[in-house]
PDB file of N, CA and C in Angstrom:
ATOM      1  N   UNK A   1     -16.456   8.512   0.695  1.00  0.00           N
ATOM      2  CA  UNK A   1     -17.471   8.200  -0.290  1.00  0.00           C
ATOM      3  C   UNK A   1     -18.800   7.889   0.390  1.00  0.00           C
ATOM      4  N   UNK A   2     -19.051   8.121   1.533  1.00  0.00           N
ATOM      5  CA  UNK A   2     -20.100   8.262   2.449  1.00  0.00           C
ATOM      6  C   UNK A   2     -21.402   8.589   1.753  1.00  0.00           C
ATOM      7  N   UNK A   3     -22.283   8.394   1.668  1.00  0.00           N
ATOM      8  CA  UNK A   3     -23.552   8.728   1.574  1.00  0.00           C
ATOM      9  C   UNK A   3     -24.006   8.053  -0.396  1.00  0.00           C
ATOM     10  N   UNK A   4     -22.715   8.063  -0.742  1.00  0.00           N
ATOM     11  CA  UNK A   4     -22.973   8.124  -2.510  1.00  0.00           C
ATOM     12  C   UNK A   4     -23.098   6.740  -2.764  1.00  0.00           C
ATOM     13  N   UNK A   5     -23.885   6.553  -3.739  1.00  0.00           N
ATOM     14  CA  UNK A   5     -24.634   5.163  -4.408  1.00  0.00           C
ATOM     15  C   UNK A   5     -24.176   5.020  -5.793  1.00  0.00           C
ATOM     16  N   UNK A   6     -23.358   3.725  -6.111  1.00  0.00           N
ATOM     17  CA  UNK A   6     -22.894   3.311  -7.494  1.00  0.00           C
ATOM     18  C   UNK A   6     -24.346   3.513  -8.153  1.00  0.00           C
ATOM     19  N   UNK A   7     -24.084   3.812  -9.758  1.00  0.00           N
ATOM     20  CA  UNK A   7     -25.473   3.986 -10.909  1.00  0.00           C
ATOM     21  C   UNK A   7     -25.991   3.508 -10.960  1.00  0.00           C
ATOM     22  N   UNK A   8     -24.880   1.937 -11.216  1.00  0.00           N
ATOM     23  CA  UNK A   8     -25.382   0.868 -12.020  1.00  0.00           C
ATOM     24  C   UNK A   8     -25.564  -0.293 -11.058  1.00  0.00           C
ATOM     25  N   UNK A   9     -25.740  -0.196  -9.782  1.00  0.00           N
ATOM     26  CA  UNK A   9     -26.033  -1.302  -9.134  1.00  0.00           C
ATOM     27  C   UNK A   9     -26.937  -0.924  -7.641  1.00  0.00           C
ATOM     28  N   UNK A  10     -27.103   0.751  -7.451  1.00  0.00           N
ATOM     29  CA  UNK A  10     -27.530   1.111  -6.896  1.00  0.00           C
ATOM     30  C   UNK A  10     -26.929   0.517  -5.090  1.00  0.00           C
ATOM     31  N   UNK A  11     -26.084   0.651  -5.046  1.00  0.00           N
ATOM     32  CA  UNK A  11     -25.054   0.116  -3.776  1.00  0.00           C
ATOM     33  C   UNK A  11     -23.715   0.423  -3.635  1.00  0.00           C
ATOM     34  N   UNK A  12     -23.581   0.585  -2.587  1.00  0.00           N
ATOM     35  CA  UNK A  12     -21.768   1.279  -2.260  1.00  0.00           C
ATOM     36  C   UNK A  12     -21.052   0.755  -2.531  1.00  0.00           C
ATOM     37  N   UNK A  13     -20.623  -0.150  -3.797  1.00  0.00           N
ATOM     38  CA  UNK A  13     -19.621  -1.282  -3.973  1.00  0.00           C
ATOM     39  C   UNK A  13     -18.501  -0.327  -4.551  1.00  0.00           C
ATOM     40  N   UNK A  14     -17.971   0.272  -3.602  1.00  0.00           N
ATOM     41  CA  UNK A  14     -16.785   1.541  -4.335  1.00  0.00           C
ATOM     42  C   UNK A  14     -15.692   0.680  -3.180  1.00  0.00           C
ATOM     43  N   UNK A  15     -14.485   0.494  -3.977  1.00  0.00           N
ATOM     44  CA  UNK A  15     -13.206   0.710  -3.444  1.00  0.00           C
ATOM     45  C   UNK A  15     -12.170   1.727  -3.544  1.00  0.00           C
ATOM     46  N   UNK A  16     -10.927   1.877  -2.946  1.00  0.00           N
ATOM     47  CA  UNK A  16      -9.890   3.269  -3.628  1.00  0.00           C
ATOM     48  C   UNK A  16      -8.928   2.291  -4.168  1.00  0.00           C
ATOM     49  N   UNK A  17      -8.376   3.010  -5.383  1.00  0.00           N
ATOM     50  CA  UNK A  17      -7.831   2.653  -6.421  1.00  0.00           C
ATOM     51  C   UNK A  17      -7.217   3.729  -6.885  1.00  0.00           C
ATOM     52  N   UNK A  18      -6.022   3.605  -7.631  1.00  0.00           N
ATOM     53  CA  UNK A  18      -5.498   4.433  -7.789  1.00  0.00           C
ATOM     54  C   UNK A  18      -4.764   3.402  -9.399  1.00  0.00           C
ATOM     55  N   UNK A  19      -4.378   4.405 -10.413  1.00  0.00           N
ATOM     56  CA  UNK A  19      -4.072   3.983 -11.588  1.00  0.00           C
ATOM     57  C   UNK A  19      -2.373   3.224 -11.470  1.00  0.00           C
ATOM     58  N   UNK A  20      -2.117   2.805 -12.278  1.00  0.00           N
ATOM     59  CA  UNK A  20      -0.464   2.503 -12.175  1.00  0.00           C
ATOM     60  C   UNK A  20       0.369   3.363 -12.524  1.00  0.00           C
ATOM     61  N   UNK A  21       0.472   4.419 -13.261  1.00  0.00           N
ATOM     62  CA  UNK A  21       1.355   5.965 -13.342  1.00  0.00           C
ATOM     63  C   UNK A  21       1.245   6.506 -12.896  1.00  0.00           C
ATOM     64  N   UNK A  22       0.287   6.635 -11.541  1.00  0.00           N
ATOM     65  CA  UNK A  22      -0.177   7.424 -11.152  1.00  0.00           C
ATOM     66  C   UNK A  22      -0.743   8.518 -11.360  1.00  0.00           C
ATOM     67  N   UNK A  23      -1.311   9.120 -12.445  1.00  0.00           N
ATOM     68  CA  UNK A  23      -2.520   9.991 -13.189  1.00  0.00           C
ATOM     69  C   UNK A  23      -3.438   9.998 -12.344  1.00  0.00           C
ATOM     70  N   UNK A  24      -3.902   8.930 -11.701  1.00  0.00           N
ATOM     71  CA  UNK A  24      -5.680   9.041 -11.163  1.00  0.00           C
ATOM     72  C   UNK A  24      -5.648   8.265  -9.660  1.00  0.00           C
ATOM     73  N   UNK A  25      -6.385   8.416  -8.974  1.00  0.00           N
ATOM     74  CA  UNK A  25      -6.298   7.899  -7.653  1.00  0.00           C
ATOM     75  C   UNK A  25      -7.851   8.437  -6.963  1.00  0.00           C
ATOM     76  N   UNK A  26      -8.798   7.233  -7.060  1.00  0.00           N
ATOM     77  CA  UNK A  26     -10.191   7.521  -6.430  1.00  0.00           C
ATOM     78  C   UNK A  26     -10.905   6.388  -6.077  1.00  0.00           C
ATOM     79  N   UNK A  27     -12.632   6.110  -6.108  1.00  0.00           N
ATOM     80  CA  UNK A  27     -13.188   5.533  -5.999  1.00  0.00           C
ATOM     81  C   UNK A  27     -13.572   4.786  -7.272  1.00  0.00           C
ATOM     82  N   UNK A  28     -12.896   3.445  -7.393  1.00  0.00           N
ATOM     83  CA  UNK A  28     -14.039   2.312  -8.295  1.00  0.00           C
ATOM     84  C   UNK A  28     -14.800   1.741  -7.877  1.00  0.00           C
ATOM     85  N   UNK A  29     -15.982   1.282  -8.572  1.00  0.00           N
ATOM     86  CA  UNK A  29     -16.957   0.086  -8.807  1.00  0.00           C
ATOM     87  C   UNK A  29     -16.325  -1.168  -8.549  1.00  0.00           C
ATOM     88  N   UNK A  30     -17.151  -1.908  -7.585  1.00  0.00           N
ATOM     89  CA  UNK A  30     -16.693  -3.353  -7.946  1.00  0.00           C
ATOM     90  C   UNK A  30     -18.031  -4.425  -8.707  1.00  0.00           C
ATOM     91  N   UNK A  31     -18.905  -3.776  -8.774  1.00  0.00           N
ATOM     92  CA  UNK A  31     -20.318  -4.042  -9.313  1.00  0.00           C
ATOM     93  C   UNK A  31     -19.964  -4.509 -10.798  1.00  0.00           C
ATOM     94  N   UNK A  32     -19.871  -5.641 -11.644  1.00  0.00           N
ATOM     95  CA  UNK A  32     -20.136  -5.864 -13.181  1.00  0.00           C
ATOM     96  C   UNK A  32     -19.905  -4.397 -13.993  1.00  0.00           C
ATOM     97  N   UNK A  33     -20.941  -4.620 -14.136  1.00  0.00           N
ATOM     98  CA  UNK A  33     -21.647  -2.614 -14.747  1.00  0.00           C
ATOM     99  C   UNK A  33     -20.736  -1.585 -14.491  1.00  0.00           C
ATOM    100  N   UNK A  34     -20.154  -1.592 -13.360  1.00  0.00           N
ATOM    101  CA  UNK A  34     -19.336  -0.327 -12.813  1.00  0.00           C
ATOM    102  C   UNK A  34     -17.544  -0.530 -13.189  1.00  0.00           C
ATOM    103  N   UNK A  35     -17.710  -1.804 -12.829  1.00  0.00           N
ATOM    104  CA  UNK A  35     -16.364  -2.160 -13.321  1.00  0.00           C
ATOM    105  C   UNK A  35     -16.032  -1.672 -14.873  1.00  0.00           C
ATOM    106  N   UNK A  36     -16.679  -2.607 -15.444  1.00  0.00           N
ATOM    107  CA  UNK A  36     -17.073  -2.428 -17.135  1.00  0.00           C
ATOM    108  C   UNK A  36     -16.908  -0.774 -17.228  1.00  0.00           C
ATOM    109  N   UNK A  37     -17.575  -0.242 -16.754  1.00  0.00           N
ATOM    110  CA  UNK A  37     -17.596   1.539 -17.076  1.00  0.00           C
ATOM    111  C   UNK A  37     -15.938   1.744 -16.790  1.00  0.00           C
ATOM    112  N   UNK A  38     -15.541   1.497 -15.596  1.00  0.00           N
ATOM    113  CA  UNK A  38     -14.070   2.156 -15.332  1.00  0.00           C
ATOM    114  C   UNK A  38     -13.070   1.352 -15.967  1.00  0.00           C
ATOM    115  N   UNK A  39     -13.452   0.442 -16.584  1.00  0.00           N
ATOM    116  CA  UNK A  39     -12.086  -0.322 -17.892  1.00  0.00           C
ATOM    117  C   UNK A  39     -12.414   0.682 -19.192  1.00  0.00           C
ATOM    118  N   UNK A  40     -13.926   1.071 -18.868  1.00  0.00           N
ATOM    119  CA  UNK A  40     -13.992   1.785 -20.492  1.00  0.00           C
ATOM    120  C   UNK A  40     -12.922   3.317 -20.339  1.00  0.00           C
ATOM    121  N   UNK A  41     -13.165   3.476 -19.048  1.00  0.00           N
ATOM    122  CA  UNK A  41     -13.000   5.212 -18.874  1.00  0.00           C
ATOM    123  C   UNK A  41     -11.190   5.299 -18.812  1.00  0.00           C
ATOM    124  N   UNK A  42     -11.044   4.739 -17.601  1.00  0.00           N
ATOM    125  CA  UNK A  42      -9.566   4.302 -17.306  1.00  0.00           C
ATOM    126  C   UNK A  42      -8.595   3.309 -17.887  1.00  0.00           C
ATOM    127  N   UNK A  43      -9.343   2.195 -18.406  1.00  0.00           N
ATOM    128  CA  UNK A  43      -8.423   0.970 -18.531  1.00  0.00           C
ATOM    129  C   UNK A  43      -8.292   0.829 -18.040  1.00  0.00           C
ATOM    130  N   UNK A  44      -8.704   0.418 -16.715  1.00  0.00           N
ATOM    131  CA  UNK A  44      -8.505  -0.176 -15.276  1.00  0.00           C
ATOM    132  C   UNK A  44      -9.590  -0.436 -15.058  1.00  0.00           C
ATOM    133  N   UNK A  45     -10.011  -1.699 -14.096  1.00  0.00           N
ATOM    134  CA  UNK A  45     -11.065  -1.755 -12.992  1.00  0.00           C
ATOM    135  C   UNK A  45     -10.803  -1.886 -11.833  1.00  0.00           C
ATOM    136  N   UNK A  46     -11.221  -2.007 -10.743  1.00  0.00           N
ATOM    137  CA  UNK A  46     -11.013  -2.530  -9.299  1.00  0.00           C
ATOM    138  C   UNK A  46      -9.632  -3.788  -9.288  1.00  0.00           C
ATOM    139  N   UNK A  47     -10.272  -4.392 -10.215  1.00  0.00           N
ATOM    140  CA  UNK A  47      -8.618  -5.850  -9.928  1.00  0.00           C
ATOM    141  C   UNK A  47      -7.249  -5.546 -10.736  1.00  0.00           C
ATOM    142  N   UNK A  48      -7.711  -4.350 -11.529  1.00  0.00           N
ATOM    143  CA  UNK A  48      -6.126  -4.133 -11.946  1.00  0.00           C
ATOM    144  C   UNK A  48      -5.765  -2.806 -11.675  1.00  0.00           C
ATOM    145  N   UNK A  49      -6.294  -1.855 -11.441  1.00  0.00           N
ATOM    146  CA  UNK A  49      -5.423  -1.116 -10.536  1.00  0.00           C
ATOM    147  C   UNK A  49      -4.977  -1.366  -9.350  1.00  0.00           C
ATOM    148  N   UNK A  50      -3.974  -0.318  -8.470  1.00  0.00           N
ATOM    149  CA  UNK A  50      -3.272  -0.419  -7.783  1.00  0.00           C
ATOM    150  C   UNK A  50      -3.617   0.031  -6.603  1.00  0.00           C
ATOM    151  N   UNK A  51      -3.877  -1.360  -5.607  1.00  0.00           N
ATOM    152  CA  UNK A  51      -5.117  -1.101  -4.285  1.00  0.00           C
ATOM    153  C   UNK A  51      -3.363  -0.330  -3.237  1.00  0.00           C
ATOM    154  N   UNK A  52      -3.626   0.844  -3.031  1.00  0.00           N
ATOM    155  CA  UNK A  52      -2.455   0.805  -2.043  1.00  0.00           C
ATOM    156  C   UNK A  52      -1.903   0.998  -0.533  1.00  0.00           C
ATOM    157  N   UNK A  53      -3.136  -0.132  -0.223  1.00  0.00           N
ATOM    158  CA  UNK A  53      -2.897  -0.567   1.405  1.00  0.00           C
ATOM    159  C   UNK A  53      -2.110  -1.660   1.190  1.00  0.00           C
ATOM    160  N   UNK A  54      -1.751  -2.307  -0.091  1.00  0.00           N
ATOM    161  CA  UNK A  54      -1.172  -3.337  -0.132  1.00  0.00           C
ATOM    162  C   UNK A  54       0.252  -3.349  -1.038  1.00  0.00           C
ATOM    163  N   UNK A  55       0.508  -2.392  -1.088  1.00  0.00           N
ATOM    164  CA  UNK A  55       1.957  -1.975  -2.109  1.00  0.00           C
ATOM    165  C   UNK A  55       2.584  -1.602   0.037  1.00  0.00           C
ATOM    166  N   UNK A  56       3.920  -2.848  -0.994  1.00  0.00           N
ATOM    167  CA  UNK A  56       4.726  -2.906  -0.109  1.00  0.00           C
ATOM    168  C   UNK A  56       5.599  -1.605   0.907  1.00  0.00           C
ATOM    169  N   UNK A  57       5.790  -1.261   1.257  1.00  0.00           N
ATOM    170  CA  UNK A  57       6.306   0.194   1.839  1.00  0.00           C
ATOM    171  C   UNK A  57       7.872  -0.373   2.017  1.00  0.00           C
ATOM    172  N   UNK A  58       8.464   0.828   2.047  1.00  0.00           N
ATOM    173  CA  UNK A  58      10.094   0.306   2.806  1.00  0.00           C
ATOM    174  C   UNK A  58      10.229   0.927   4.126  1.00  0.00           C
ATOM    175  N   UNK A  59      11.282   0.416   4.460  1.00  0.00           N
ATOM    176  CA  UNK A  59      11.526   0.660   5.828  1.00  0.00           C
ATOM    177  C   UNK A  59      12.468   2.364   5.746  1.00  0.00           C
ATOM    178  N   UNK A  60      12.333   2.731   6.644  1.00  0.00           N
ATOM    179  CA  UNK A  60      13.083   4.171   6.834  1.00  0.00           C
ATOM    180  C   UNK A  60      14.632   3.733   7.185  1.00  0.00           C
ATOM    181  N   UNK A  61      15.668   4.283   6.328  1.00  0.00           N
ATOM    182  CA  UNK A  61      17.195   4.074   6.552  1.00  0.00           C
ATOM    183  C   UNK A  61      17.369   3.236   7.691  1.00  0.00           C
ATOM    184  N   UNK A  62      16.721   4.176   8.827  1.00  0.00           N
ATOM    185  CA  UNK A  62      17.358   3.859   9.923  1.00  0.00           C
ATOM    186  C   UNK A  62      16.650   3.098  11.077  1.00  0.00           C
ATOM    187  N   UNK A  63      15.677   2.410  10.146  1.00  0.00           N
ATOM    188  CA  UNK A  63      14.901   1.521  11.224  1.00  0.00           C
ATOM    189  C   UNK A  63      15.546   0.488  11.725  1.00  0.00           C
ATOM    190  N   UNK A  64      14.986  -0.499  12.494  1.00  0.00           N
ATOM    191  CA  UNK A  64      15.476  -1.510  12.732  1.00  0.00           C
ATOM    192  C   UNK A  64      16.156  -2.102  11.894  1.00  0.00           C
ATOM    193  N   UNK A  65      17.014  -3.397  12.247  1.00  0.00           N
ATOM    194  CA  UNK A  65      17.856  -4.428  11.270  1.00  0.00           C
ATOM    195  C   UNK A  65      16.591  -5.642  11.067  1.00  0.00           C
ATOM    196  N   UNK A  66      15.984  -5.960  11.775  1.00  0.00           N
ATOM    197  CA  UNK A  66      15.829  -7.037  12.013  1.00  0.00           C
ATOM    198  C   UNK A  66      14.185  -6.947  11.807  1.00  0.00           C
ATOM    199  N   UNK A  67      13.042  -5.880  11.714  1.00  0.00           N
ATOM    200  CA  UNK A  67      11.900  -5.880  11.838  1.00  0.00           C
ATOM    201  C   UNK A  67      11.590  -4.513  10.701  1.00  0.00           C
ATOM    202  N   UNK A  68      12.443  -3.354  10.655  1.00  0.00           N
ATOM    203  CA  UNK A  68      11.810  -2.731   9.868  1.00  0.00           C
ATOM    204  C   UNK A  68      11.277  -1.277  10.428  1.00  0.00           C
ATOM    205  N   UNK A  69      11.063  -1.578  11.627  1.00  0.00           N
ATOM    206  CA  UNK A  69      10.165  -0.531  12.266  1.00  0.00           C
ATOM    207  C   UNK A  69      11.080   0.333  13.111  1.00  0.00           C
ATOM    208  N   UNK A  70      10.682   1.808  13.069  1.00  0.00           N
ATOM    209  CA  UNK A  70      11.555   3.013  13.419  1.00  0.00           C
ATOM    210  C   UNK A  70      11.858   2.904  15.072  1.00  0.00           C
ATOM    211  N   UNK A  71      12.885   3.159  15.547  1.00  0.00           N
ATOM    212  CA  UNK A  71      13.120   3.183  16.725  1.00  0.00           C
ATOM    213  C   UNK A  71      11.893   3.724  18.103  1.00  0.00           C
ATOM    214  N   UNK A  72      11.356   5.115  17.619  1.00  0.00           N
ATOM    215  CA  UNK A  72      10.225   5.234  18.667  1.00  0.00           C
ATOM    216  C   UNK A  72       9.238   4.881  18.438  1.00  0.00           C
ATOM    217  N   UNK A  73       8.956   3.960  19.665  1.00  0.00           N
ATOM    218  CA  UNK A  73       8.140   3.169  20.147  1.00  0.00           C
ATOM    219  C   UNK A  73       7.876   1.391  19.496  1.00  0.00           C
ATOM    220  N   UNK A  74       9.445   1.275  19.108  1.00  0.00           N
ATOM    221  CA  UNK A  74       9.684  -0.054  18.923  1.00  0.00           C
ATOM    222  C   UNK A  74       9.727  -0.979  20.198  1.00  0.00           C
ATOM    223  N   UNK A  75      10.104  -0.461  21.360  1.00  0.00           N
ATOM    224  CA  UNK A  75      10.125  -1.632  22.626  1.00  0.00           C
ATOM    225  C   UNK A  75      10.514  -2.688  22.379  1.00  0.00           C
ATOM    226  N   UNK A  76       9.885  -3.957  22.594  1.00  0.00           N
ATOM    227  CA  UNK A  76      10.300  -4.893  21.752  1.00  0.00           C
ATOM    228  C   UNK A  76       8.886  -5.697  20.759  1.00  0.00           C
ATOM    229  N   UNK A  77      10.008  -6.389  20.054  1.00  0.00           N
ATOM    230  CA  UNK A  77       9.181  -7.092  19.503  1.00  0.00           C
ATOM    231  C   UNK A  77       9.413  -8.179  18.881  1.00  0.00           C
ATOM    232  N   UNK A  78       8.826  -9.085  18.007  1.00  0.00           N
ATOM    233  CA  UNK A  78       8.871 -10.132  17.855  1.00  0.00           C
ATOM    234  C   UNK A  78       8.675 -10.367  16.642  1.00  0.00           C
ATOM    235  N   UNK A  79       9.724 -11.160  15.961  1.00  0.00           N
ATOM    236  CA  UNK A  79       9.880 -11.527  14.098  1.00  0.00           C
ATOM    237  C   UNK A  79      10.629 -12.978  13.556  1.00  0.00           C
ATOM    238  N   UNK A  80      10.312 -13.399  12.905  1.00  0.00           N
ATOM    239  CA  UNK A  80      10.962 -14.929  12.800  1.00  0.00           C
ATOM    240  C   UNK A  80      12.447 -14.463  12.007  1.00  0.00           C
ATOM    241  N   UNK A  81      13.199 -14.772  11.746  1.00  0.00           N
ATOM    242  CA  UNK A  81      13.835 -15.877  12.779  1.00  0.00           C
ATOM    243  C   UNK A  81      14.542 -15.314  14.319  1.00  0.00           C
ATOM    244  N   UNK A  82      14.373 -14.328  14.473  1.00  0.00           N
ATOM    245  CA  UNK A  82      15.486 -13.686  15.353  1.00  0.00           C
ATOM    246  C   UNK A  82      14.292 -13.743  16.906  1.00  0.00           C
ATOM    247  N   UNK A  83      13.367 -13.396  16.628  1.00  0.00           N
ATOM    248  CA  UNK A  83      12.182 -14.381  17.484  1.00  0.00           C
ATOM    249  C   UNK A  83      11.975 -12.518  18.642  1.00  0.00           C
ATOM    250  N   UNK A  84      12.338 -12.648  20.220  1.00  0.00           N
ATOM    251  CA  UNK A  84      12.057 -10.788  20.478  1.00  0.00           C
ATOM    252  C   UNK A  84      13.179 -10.206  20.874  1.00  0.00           C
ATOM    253  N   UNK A  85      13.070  -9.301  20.160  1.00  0.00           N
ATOM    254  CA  UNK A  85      13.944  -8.009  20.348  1.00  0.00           C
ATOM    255  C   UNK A  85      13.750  -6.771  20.485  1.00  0.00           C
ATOM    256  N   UNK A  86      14.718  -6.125  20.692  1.00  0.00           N
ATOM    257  CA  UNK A  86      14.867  -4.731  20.820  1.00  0.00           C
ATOM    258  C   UNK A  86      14.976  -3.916  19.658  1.00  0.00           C
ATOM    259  N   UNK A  87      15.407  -2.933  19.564  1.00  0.00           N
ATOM    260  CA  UNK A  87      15.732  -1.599  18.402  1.00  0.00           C
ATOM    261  C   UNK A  87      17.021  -2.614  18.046  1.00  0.00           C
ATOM    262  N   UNK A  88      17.389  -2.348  17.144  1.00  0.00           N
ATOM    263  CA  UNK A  88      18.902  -2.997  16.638  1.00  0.00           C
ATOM    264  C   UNK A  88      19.263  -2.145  15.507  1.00  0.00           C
ATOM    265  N   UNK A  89      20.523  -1.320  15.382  1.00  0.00           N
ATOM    266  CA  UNK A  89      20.881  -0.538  14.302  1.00  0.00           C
ATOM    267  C   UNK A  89      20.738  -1.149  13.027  1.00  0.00           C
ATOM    268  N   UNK A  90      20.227  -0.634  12.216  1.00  0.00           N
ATOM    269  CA  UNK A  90      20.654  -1.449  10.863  1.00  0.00           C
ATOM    270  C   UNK A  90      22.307  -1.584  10.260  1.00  0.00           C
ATOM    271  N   UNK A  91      22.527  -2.283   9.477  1.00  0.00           N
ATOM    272  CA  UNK A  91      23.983  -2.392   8.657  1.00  0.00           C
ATOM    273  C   UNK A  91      23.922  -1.494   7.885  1.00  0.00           C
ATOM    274  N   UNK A  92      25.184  -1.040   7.919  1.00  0.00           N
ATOM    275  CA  UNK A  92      25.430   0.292   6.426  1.00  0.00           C
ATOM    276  C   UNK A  92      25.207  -0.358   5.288  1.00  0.00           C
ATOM    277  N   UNK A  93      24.850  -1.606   5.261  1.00  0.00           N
ATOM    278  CA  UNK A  93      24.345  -1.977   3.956  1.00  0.00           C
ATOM    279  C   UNK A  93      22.768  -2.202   3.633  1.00  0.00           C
ATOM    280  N   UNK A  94      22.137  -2.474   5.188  1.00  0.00           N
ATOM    281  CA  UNK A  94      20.421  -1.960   5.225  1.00  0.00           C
ATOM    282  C   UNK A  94      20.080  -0.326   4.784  1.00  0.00           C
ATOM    283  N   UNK A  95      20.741   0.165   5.388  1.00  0.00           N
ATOM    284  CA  UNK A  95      20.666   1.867   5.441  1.00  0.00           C
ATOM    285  C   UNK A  95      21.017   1.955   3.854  1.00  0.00           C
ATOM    286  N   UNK A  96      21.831   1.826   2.754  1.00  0.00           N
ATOM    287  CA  UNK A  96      21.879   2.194   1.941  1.00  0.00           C
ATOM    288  C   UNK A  96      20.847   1.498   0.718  1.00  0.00           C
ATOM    289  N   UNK A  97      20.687   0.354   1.220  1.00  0.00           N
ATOM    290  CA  UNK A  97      19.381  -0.700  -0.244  1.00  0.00           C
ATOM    291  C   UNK A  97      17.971   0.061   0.628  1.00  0.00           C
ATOM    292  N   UNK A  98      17.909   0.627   1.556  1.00  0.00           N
ATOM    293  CA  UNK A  98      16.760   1.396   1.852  1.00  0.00           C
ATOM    294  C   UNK A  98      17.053   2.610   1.499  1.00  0.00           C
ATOM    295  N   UNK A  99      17.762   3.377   1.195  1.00  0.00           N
ATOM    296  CA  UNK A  99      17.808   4.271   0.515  1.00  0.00           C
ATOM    297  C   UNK A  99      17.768   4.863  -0.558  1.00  0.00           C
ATOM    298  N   UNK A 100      17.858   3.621  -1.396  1.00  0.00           N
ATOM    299  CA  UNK A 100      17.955   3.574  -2.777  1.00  0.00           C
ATOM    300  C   UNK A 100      16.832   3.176  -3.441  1.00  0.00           C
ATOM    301  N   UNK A 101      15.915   1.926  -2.161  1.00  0.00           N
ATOM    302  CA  UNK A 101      14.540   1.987  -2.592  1.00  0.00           C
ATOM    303  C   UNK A 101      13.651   3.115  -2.215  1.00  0.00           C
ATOM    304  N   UNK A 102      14.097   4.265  -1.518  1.00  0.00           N
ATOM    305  CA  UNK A 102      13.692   5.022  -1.603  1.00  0.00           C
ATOM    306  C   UNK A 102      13.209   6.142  -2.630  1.00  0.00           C
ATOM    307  N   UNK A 103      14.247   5.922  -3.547  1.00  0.00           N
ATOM    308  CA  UNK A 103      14.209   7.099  -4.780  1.00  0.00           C
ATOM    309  C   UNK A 103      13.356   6.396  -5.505  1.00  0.00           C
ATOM    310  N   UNK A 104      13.172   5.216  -5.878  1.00  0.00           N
ATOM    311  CA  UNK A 104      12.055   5.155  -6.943  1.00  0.00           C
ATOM    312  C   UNK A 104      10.807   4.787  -6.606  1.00  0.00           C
TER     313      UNK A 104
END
């Protein structure tokens, strides 16, 4: 969104946003004015759609047990309570509730 200027406030106050059904996924206003426009257009503004650097992710089947994170280039690392470790297989019961949060 480089170079482009909100209307109504004449300033880059754009975030990415994306709708909750996922239909739409772009740049909002966080400006009064701009907001107001994208509740009219979308029903959404900046604070109620869905910012998604911050929607939780899951872990891949077969990541770690204990941290989450995929075997290459895990080395070690460090997580409360288990404090540093290595790669550690997950349980056939991690591998499958990650799999299942996978489908939806």
């Amino acid at each position: 969104m480089a170079g482009k200027y909100c209307r109504f406030c004449d300033h880059r106050c754009f975030v990415y946003r994306e709708l909750p059904d996922g239909s739409w996924s772009g740049h909002m206003a966080t400006c009064p004015e701009g907001a107001a426009h994208d509740r009219k257009v979308t029903g959404y503004d900046f604070k109620t759609a869905v910012n998604p650097l911050t929607r939780k992710k899951t872990a891949e089947p077969g990541a770690c047990r204990w941290c989450g994170r995929p075997r290459d280039g895990h080395y070690q690392r460090w997580i409360e309570p288990v404090g540093w470790h290595t790669f550690t297989e997950p349980t056939d019961e991690q591998r499958k509730t990650r799999m299942l949060a996978k489908r939806d």
